[in-house]
Protein backbone atom coordinates (compact mmCIF):
# COMPACT_ATOMS: atom_id res chain seq x y z
CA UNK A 1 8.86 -20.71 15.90
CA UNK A 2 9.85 -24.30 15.14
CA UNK A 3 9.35 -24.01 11.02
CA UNK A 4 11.38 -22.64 8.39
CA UNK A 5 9.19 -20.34 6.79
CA UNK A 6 9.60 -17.06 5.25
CA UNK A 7 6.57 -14.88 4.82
CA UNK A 8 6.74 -12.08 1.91
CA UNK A 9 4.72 -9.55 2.68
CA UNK A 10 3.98 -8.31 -0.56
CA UNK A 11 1.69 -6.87 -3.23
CA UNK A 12 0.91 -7.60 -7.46
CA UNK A 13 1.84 -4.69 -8.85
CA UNK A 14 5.19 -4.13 -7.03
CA UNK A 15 7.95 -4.46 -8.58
CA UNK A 16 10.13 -4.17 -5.78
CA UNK A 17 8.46 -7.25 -4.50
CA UNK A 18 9.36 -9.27 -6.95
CA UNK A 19 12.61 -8.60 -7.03
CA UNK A 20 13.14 -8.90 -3.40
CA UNK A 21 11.28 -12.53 -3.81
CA UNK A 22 13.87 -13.26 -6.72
CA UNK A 23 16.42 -12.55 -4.56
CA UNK A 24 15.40 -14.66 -1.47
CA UNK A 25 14.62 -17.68 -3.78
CA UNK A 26 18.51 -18.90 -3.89
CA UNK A 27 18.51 -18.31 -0.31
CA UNK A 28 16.20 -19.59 1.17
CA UNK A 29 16.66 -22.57 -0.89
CA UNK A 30 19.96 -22.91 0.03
CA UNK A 31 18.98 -23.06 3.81
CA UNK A 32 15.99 -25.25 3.72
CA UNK A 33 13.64 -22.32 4.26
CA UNK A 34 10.23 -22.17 2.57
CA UNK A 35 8.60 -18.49 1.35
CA UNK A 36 4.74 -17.94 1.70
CA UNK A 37 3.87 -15.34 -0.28
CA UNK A 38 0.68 -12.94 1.34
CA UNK A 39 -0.50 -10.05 -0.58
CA UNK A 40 -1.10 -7.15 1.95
CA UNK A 41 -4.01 -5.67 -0.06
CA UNK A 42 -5.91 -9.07 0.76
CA UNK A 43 -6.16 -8.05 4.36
CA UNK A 44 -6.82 -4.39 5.69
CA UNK A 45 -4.55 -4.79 9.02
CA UNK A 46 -1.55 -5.83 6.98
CA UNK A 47 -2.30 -3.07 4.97
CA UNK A 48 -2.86 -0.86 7.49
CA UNK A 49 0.43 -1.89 9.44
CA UNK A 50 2.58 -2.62 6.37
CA UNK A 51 1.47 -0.39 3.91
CA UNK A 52 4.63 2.05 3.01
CA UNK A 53 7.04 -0.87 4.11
CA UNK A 54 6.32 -3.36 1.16
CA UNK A 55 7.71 -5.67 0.34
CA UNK A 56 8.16 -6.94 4.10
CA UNK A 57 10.64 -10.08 4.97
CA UNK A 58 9.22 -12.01 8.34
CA UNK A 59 10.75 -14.71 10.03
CA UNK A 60 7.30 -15.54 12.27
CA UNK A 61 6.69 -12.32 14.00
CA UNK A 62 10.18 -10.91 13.34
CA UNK A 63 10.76 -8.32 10.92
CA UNK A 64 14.28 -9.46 8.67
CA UNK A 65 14.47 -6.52 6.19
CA UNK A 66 11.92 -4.56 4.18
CA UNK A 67 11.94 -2.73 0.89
CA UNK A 68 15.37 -4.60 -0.03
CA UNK A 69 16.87 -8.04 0.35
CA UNK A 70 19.61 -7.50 3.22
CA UNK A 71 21.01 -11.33 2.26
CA UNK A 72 23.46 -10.67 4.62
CA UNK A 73 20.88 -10.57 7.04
CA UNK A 74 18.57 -13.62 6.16
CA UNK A 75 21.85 -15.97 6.05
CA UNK A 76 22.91 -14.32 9.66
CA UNK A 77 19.33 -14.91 10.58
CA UNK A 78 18.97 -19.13 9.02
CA UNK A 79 22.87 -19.40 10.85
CA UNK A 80 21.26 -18.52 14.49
CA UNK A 81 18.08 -20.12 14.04
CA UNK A 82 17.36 -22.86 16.12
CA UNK A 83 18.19 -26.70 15.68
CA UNK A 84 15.20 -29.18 15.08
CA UNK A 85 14.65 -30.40 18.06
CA UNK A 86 15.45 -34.03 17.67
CA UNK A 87 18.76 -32.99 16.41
CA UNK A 88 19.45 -31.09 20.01
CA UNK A 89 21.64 -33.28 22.41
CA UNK A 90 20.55 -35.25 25.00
């Protein structure tokens, strides 16, 4: 995983979603991540792997924190990650 993307699993009429996407916003912002939004009831294996866990916080494959924003977590999580590579020495 080389970009700095969040991905929100989420859905319309959650509320919980929202707020955990308000949350993130600041965040994310303030680490140079990005947040793709992807409604779960768009696609039926989301749904079907997802479902009772929305909203869902991915970093690529990895699961950060669901239901809640654990900032704690994400800013634990942008710390570690990886420098771009033409920032690494030699």
């Amino acid at each position: 995983m080389s970009a700095r993307v969040f991905t929100v699993l989420s859905r319309q009429w959650c509320h919980l979603c929202h707020e955990l996407i308000a949350a993130l916003e600041p965040v994310a912002a303030c680490h140079g991540w990005r947040i793709d939004v992807v409604d779960v009831d768009d696609d039926p294996a989301l749904e079907a792997r997802w479902n009772e866990l929305v909203p869902v916080l991915l970093a690529g494959e990895r699961e950060i924190c669901h239901h809640r924003l654990d900032t704690e977590a994400v800013i634990a999580f942008c710390k570690a990650f990886p420098l771009e590579p033409d920032a690494l020495p030699g």
